[in-house]
Each structure stands twice: as C-alpha cells, then as structure tokens.
Protein backbone atom coordinates (compact mmCIF):
# COMPACT_ATOMS: atom_id res chain seq x y z
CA UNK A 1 0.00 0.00 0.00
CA UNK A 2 1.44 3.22 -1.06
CA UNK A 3 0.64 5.43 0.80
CA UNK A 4 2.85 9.01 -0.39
CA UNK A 5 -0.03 11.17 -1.13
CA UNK A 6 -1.56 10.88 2.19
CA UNK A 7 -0.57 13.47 4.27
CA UNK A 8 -0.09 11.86 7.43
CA UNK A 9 2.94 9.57 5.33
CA UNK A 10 3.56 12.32 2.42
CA UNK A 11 7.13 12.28 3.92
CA UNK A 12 8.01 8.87 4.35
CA UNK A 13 9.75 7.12 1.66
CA UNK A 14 8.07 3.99 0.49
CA UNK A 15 10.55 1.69 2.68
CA UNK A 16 9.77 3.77 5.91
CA UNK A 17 5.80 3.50 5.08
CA UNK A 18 6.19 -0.57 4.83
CA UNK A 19 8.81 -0.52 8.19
CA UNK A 20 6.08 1.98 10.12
CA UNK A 21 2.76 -0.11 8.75
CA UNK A 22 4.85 -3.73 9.99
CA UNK A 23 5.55 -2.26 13.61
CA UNK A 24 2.14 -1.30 13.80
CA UNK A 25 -1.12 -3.26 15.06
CA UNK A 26 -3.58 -2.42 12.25
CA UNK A 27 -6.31 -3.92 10.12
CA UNK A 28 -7.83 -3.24 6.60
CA UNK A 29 -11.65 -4.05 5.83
CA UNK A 30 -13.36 -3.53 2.60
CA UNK A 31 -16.24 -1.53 1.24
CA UNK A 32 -18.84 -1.96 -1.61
CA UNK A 33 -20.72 1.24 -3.48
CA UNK A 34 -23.11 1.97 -0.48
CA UNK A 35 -21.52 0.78 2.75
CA UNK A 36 -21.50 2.80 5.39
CA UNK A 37 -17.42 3.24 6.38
CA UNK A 38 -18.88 4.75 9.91
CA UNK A 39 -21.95 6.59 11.08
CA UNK A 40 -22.15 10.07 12.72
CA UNK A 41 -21.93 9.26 16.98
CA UNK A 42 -19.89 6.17 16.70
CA UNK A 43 -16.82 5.63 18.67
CA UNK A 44 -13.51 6.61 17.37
CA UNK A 45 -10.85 4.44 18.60
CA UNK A 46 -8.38 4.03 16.26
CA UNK A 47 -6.93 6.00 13.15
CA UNK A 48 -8.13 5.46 9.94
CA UNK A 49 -7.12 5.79 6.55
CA UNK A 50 -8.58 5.54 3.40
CA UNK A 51 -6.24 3.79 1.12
CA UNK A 52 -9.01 2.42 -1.79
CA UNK A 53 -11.73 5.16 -3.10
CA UNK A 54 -13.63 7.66 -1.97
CA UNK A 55 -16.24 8.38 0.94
CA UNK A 56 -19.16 11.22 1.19
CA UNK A 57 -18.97 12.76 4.46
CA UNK A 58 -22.83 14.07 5.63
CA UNK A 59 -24.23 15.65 9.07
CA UNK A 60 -27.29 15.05 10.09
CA UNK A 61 -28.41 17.87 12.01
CA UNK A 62 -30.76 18.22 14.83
CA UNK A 63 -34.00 18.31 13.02
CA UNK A 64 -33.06 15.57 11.02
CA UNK A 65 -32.17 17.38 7.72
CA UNK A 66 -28.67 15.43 6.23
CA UNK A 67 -26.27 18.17 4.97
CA UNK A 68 -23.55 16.81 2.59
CA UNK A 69 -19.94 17.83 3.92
CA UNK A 70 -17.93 16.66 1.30
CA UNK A 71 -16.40 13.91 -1.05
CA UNK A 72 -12.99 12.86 0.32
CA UNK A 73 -10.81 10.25 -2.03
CA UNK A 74 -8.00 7.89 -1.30
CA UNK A 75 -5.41 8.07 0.64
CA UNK A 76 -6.56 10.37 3.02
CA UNK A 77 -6.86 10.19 6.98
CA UNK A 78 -10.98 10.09 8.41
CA UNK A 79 -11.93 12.40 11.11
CA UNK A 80 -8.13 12.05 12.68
CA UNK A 81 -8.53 15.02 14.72
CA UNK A 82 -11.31 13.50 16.78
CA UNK A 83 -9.49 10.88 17.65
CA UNK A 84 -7.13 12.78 20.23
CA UNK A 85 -10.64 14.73 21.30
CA UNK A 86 -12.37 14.88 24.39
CA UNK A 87 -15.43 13.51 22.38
CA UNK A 88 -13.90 11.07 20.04
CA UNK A 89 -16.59 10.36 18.17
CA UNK A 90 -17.30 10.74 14.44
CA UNK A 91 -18.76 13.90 13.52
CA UNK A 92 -20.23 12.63 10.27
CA UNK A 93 -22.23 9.89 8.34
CA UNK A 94 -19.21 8.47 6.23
CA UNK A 95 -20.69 6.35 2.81
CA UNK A 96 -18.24 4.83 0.64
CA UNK A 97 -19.08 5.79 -2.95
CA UNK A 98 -16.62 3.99 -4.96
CA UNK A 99 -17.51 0.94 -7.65
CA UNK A 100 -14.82 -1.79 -7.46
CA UNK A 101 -13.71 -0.60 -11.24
CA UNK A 102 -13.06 2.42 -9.66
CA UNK A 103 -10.71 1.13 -7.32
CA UNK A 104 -8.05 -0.25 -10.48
C-alpha cells in the first residue's frame, strides 16, 4: 500500500511506510458502493485511513435534515482530529461511494 499522497505519510519514503505499517497493530476491511465506512456518533478508537476510493462525508443535524460535507478520495486520513478529542466520536455519516472498477 502506497501510501505518499496521504498526508499523514507524504514524507516517508516507500521503505519507511512498509517498516512503520509492519511495527504497527492495524487492520484493513473492505467496502462496496453503499456501505457505510462509519456513522455520525460512533466511537472513534483508532486511526483510519482511506487507502481504496472515496467516501461522502454528511451531518445530520438536529432536526433531522442530512447536509452533505464533502467527497474525500484515497489516501486520506478520516476524522483524525477526533481521535485525540475529548469527544472522540465521528462527527459525520461516512458512505463509501466507490464501484470496485473504480478502485483499479
């Protein structure tokens, strides 16, 4: 996994990305066209990283209206600043929108 244009490993060469990803304690999962990646309110534990496609981001606000954020495509990190918050929780719906041809 490649991971240069990501800017959490934009620095690292591609020897120090597979040396940092082998010391760490990680796993990958999978999405289809549809699949929610995570849902507004749920637990953020752990750091992730989109390395495959693209996710819309949406906010459902109090009266139930869902506002579209944004589009965010591969590699980029999900809601990492919430995960050193007080409230680490995700602020947003995330919905992978990719088709698997999209992801060659």
């Amino acid at each position: 996994m490649n991971l240069s244009l990501c800017p959490i490993c934009g620095k690292l060469s591609e020897e120090e990305q597979t040396a940092l990803f082998s010391s760490l304690d990680y796993s990958t999962r999978s999405f289809k066209k549809g699949d929610w990646v995570a849902r507004q309110g749920d637990a953020l534990s752990s750091l992730y990283l989109l390395s495959k496609g693209r996710v819309k981001t949406e906010m459902i606000t109090e009266s139930g209206t869902i506002l579209e954020v944004e589009t965010l495509s591969a590699p980029t990190p999900l809601a990492s600043a919430f995960l050193f918050a007080e409230n680490n929780r995700f602020p947003v719906c995330l919905l992978y929108t990719s088709d698997a041809a999209d992801d060659l």
